[in-house]
Protein backbone atom coordinates (compact mmCIF):
# COMPACT_ATOMS: atom_id res chain seq x y z
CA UNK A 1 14.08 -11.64 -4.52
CA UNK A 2 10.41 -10.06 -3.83
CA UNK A 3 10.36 -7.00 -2.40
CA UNK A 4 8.67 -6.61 0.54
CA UNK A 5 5.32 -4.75 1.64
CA UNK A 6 4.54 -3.14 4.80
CA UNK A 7 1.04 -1.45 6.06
CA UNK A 8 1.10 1.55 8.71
CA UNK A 9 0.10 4.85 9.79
CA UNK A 10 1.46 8.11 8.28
CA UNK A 11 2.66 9.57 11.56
CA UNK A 12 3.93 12.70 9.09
CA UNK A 13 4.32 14.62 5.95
CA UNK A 14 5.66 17.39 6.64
CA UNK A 15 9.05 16.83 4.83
CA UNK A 16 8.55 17.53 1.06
CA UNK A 17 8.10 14.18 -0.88
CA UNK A 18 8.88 12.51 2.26
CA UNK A 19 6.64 11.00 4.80
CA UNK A 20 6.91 8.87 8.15
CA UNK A 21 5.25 5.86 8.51
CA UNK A 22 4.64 3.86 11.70
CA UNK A 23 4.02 -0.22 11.37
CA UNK A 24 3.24 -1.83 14.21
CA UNK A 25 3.56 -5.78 14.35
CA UNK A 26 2.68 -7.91 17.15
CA UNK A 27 4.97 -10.75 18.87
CA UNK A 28 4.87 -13.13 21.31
CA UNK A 29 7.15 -11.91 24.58
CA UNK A 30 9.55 -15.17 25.44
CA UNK A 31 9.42 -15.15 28.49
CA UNK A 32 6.02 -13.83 29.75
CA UNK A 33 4.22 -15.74 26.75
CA UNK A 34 1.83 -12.26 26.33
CA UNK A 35 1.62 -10.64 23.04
CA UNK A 36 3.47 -7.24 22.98
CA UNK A 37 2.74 -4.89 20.31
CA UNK A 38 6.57 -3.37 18.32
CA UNK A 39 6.39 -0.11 16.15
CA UNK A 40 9.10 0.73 14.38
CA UNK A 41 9.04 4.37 11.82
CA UNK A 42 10.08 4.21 8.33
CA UNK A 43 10.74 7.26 5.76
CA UNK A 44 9.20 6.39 2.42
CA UNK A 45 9.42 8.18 -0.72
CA UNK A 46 5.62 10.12 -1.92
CA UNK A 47 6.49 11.84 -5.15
CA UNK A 48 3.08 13.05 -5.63
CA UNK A 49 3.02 14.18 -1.39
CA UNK A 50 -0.75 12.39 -1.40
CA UNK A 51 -1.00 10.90 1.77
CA UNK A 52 -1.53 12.90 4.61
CA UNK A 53 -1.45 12.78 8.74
CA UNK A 54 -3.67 9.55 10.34
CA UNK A 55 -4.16 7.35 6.72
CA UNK A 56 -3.08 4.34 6.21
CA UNK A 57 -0.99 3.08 3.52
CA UNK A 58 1.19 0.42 1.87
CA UNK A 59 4.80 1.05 1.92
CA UNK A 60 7.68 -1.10 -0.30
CA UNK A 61 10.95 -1.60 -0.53
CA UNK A 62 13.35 -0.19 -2.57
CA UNK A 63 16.87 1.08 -3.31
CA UNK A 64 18.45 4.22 -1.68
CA UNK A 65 17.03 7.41 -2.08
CA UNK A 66 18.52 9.25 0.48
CA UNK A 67 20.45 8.52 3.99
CA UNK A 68 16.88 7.15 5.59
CA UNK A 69 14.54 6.97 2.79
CA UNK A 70 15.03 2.93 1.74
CA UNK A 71 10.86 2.46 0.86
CA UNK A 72 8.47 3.96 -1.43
CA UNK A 73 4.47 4.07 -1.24
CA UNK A 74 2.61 1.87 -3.02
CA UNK A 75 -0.99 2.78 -2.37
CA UNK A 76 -3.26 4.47 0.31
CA UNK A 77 -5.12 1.85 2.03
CA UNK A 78 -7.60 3.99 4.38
CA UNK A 79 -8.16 7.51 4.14
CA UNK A 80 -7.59 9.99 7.57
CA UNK A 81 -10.18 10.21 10.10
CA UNK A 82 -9.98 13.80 10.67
């Protein structure tokens, strides 16, 4: 089974090796029929601690590292605006 790829927002990185990242997806609300835009914050794994604050970046899948950490980071997509 492929593992799967996400793209968001480094919300932070101040955990060592560890960083937060925010994906937003957007969905269609049953009822009201108006798209509605869902975040949800994953830990990911940065052994090299390269991505910083505000850039994004391309998070994957993979096994256990800790009790939250279940994704690693694959590449930075777009640097930080700061």
């Amino acid at each position: 089974m492929p593992k799967r790829i996400l793209q968001g927002v480094v919300v932070s990185d101040k955990n060592d090796k560890t960083i937060v990242v925010k994906v937003e997806r957007r969905l269609r609300h049953p009822v009201f029929k108006k798209t509605v835009r869902v975040s949800k914050k994953y830990h990911a794994h940065d052994e090299k601690n390269e991505a910083k604050v505000g850039e994004i970046v391309r998070i994957q899948e993979a096994r256990p590292l800790s009790k939250q950490k279940r994704w690693t980071l694959v590449e930075k997509v777009d640097a930080a605006k700061a």
